[in-house]
Protein backbone atom coordinates (compact mmCIF):
# COMPACT_ATOMS: atom_id res chain seq x y z
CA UNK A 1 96.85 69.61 79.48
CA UNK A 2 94.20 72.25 79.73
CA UNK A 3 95.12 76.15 79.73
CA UNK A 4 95.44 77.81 83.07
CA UNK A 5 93.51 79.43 85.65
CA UNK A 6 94.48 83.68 85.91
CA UNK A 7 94.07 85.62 88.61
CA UNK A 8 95.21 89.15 87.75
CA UNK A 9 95.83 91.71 90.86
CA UNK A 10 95.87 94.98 89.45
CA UNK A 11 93.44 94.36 86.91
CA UNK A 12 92.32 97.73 85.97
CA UNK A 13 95.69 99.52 85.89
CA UNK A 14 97.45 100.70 82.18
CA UNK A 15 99.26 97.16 81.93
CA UNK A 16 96.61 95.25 83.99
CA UNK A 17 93.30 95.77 81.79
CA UNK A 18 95.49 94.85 78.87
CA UNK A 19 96.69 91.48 80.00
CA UNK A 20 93.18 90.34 81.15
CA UNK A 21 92.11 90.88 77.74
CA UNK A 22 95.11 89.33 76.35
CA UNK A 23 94.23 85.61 78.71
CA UNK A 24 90.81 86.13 77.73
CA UNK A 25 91.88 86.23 73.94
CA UNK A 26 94.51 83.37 74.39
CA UNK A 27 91.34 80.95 76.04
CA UNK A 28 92.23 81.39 79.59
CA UNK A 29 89.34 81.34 82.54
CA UNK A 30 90.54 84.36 83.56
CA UNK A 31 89.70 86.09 86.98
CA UNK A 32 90.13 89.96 88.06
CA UNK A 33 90.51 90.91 91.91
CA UNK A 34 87.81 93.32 92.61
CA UNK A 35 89.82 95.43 95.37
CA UNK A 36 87.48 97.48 97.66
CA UNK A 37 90.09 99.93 96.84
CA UNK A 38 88.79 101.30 93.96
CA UNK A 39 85.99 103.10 95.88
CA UNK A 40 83.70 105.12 94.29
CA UNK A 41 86.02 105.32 90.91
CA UNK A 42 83.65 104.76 88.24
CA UNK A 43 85.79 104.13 85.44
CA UNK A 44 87.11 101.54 86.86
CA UNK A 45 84.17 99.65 88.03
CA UNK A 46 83.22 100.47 84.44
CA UNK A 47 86.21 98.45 83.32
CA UNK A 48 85.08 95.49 85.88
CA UNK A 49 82.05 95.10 83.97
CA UNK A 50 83.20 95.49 80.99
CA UNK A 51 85.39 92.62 81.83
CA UNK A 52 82.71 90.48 83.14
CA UNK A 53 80.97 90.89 79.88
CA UNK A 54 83.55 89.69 77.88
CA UNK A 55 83.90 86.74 79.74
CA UNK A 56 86.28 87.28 83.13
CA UNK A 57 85.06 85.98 86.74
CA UNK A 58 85.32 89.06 89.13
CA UNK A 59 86.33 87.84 92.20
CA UNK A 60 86.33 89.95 95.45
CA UNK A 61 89.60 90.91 97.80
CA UNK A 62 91.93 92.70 99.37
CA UNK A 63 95.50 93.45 100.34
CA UNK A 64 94.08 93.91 103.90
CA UNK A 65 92.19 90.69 104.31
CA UNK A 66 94.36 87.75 104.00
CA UNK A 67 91.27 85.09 103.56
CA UNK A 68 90.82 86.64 100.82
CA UNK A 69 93.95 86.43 99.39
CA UNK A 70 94.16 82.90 99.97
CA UNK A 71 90.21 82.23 98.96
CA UNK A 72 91.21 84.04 95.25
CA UNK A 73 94.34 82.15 94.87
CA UNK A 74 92.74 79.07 95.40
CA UNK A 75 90.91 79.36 92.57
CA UNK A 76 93.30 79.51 89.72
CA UNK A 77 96.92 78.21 88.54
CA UNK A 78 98.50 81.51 87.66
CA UNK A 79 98.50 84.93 89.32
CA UNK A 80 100.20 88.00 87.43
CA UNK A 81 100.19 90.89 89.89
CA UNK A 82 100.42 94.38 87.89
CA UNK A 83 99.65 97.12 90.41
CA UNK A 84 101.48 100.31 90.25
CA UNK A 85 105.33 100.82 90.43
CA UNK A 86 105.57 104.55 89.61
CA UNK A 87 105.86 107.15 92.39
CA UNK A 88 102.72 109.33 91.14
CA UNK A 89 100.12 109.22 92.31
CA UNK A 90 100.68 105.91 94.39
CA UNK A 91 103.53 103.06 94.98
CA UNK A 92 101.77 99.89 96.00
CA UNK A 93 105.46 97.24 94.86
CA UNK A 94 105.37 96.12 98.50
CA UNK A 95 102.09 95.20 98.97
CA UNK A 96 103.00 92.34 96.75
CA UNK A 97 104.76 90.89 99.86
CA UNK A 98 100.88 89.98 100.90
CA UNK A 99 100.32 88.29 97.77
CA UNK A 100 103.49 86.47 98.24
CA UNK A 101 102.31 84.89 101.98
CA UNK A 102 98.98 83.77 100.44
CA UNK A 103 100.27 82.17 97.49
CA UNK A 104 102.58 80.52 99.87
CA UNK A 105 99.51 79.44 101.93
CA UNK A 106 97.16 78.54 99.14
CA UNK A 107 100.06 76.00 97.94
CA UNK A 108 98.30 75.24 94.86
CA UNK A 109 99.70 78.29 92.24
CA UNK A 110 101.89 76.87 89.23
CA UNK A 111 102.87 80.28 88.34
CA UNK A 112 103.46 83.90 89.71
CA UNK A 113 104.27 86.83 87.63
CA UNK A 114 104.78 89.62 89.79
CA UNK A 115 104.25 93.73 88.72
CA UNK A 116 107.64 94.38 86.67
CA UNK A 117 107.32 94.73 83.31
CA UNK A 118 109.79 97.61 83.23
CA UNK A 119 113.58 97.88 83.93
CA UNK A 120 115.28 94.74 85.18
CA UNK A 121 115.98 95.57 88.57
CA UNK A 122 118.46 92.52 89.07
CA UNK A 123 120.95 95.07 86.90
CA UNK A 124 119.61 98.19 88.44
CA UNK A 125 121.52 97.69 92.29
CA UNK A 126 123.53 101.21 91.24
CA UNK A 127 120.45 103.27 90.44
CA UNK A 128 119.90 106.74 91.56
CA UNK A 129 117.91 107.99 94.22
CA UNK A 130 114.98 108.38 94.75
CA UNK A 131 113.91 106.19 91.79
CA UNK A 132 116.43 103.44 92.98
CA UNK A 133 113.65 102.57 95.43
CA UNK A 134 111.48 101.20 92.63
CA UNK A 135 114.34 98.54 91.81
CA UNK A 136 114.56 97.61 95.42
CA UNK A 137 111.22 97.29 96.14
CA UNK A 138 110.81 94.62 93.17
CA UNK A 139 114.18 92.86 94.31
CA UNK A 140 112.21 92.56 97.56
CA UNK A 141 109.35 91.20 96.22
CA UNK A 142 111.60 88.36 94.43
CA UNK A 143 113.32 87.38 96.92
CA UNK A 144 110.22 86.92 99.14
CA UNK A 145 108.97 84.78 96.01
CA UNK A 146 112.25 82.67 95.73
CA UNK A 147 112.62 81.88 99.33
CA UNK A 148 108.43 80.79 99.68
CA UNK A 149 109.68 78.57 96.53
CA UNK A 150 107.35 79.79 94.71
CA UNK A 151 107.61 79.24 90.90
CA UNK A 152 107.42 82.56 89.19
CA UNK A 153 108.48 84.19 85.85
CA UNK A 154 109.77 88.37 86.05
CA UNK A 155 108.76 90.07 82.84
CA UNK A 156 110.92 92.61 81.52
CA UNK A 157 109.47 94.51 78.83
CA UNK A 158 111.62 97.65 78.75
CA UNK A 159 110.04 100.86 77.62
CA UNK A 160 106.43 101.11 77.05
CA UNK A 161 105.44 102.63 73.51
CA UNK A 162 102.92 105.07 75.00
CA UNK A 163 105.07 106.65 77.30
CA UNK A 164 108.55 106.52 75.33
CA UNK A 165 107.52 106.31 71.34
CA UNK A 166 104.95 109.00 70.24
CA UNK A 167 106.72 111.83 72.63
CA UNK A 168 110.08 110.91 71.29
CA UNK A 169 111.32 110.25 74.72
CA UNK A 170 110.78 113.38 75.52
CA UNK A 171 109.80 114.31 79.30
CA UNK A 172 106.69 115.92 80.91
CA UNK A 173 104.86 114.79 77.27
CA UNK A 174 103.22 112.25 75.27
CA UNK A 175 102.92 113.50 71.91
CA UNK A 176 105.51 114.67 69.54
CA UNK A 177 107.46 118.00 70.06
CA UNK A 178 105.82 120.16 67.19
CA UNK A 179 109.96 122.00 66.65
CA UNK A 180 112.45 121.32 69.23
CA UNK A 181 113.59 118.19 70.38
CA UNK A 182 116.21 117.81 73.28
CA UNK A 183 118.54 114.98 72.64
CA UNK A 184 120.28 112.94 75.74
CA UNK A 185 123.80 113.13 74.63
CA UNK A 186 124.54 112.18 71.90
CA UNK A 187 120.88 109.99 71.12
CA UNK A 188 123.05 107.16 70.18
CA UNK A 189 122.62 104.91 73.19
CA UNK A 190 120.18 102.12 72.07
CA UNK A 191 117.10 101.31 73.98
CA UNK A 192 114.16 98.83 73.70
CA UNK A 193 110.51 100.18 72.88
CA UNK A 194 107.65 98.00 73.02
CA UNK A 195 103.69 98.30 72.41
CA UNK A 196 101.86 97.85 75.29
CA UNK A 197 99.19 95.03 74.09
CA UNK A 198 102.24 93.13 73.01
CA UNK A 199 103.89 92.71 75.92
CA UNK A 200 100.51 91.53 77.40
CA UNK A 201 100.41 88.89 74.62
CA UNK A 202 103.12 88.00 75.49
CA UNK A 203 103.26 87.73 79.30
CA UNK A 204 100.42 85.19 78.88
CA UNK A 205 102.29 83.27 76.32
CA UNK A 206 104.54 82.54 79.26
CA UNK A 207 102.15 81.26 81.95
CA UNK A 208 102.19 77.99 80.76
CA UNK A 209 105.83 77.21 78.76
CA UNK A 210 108.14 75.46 80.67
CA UNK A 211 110.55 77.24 79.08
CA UNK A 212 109.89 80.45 81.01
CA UNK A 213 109.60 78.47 84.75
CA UNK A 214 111.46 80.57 86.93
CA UNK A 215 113.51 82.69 84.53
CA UNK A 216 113.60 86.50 83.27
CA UNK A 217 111.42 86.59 80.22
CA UNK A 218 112.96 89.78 78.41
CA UNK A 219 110.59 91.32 75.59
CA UNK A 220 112.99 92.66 73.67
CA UNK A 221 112.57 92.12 69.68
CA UNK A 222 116.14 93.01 68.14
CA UNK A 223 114.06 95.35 65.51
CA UNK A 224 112.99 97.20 68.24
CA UNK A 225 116.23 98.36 69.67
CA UNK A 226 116.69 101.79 68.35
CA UNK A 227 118.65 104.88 69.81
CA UNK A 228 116.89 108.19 70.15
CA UNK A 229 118.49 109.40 67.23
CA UNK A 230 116.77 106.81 65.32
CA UNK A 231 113.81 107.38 67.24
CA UNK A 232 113.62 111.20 65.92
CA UNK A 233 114.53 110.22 62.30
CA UNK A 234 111.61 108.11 61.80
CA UNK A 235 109.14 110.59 62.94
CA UNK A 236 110.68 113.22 60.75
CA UNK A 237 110.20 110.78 57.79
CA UNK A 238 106.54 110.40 58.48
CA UNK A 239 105.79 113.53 59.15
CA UNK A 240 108.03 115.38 56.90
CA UNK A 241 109.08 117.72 59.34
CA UNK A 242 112.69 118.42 60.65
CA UNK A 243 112.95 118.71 64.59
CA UNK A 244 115.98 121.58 66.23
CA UNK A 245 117.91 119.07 68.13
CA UNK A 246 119.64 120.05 71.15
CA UNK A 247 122.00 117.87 72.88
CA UNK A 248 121.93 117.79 76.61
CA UNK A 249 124.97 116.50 78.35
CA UNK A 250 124.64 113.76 81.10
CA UNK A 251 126.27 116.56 84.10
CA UNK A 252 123.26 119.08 82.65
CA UNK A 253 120.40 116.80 82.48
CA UNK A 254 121.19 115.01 86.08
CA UNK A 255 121.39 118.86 87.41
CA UNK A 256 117.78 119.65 86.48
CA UNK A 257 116.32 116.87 88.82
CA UNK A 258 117.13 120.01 91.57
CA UNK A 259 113.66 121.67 90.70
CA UNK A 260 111.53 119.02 90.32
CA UNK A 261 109.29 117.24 92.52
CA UNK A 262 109.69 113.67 93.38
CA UNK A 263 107.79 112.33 90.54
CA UNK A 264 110.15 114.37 88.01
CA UNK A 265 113.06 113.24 89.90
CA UNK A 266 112.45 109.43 90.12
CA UNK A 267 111.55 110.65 85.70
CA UNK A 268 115.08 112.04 85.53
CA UNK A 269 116.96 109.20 86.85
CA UNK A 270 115.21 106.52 84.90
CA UNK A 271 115.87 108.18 81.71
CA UNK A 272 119.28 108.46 82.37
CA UNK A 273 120.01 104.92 83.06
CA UNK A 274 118.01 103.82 79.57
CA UNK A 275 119.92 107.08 77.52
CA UNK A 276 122.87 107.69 78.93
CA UNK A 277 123.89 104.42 80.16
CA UNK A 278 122.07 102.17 78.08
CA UNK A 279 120.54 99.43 80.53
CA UNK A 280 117.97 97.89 78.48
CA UNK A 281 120.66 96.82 76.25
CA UNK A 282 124.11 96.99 77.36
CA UNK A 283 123.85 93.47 77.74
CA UNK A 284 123.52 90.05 76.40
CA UNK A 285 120.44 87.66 77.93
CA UNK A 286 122.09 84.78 79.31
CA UNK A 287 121.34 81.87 81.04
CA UNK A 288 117.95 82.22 83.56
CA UNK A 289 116.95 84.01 80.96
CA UNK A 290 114.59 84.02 77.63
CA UNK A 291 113.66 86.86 74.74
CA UNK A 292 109.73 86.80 73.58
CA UNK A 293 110.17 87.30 70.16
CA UNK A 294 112.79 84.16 69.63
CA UNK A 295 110.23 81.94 72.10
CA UNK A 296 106.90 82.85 70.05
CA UNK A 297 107.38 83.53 66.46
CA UNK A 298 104.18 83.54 65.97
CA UNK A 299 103.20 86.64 67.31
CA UNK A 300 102.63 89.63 64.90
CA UNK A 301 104.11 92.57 67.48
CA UNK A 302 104.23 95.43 66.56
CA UNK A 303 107.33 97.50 65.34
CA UNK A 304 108.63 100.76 66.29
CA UNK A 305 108.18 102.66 62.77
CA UNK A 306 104.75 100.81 62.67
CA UNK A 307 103.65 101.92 66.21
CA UNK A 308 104.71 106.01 65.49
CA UNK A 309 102.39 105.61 61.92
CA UNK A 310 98.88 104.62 63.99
């Protein structure tokens, strides 16, 4: 059996661009929605092309035109849908529900993937507000996809590297703090950290195992599990500094979402389900349910200590 068809939505987003290069690197006739959307944003038409070049069909569409939804879909076996989840600048979970009726129409799609790739948000029904709406927006979206019967795969991949590694968790920051650090509790509540090209190697490992057909693939490498306290004591043995810690207790930290805006809010409330409760971990992945690193062995990921050295 040949490799499939992709169609990736979302294309030119911070997880998009890197799983089109990651199906064009695995052999897949990959296609990219070109989305009137992007308007006059030059980068990203950039990216298009840059696509094209290397090999990807650009095919054109939008969320607003339903033929061509359906027309798109057509075309391929697989559609992985990674447009934005955050709250800043724009929250598009919903418009997946689109996606979801032409798939349904097309008829013809072996596989749907749609934009996760975070938190599970099967585990997240107690969330906070306002980031709970991020969780219920996806558990939308699935249920919409189960009830079209529409075969489908939900990546979980946890924390992304670039936003949770290099800035020791830290918020409002992406690079390390130079001689402070603030610590959620105690930093001993284990989370999962993954790079970013990995988890798009992965996700199109799945499109085509039958192992993965209609479960939770969870990218979660057991030698990437590490609390924050780990975390810190890694970058202080590469870099030979020592950090100030300061704990922050779970009453404090929840207390500072009062001065933020929304983004920092929706920030707040994430971080303290992954530090002070532990969700990414707290658990054991049962059945429905798969880990990448036991499924493909073969793929060289990269590990936490190796990330924080590049």
């Amino acid at each position: 059996m040949g490799k499939s068809k992709v169609l990736v939505v979302g294309g030119t987003g911070y997880i998009g661009r890197r799983i089109v290069k990651a199906s064009l690197a695995q052999g897949h006739e990959t296609y990219v929605l070109q989305r009137p959307e992007i308007g006059l944003d030059i980068d990203k038409l950039q990216m298009l092309l840059s696509f094209k070049k290397q090999g990807a069909h650009l095919l054109e569409g939008s969320f607003n035109d339903h033929k061509s939804l359906v027309d798109a879909v057509k075309q391929v076996d697989v559609v992985i849908c990674t447009v934005s989840g955050v709250h800043f600048p724009i929250h598009n979970l919903l418009l997946q529900l689109k996606l979801v009726e032409a798939i349904k129409e097309a008829g013809n799609i072996k596989r749907f993937l749609p934009s996760e790739f975070g938190m599970d948000p099967s585990r997240m029904g107690h969330a906070l507000e306002p980031g709970r709406v991020t969780f219920d927006q996806k558990m939308a979206v699935r249920k919409a996809i189960e009830e079209a019967n529409i075969p489908y795969t939900y990546v979980v991949a946890n924390c992304f590297a670039g936003y949770f590694v290099g800035n020791l968790s830290q918020l409002g920051r992406f690079i390390p703090p130079k001689d402070k650090v603030f610590l959620y509790g105690d930093g001993n509540v284990k989370a999962a950290y993954m790079d970013e090209d990995d988890v798009a190697t992965y996700t199109i490992k799945a499109i085509d195992d039958p192992r993965t057909l209609n479960k939770t693939l969870y990218i979660r490498p057991p030698e990437n599990i590490l609390t924050q306290s780990q975390l810190i004591q890694i970058w202080e043995e590469l870099s030979g500094k020592k950090l100030d810690k300061i704990s922050i207790s779970a009453q404090d930290f929840l207390a500072s979402m009062k001065e933020m805006d929304l983004a920092g809010q929706v920030g707040v409330g994430h971080i303290y389900h992954i530090f002070y409760e532990g969700c990414l971990t707290n658990f054991e992945i049962g059945e429905g349910a798969e880990e990448a690193s036991k499924l493909y062995p073969e793929v060289d990921w990269w590990s936490t200590p190796a990330w924080m050295i590049t």
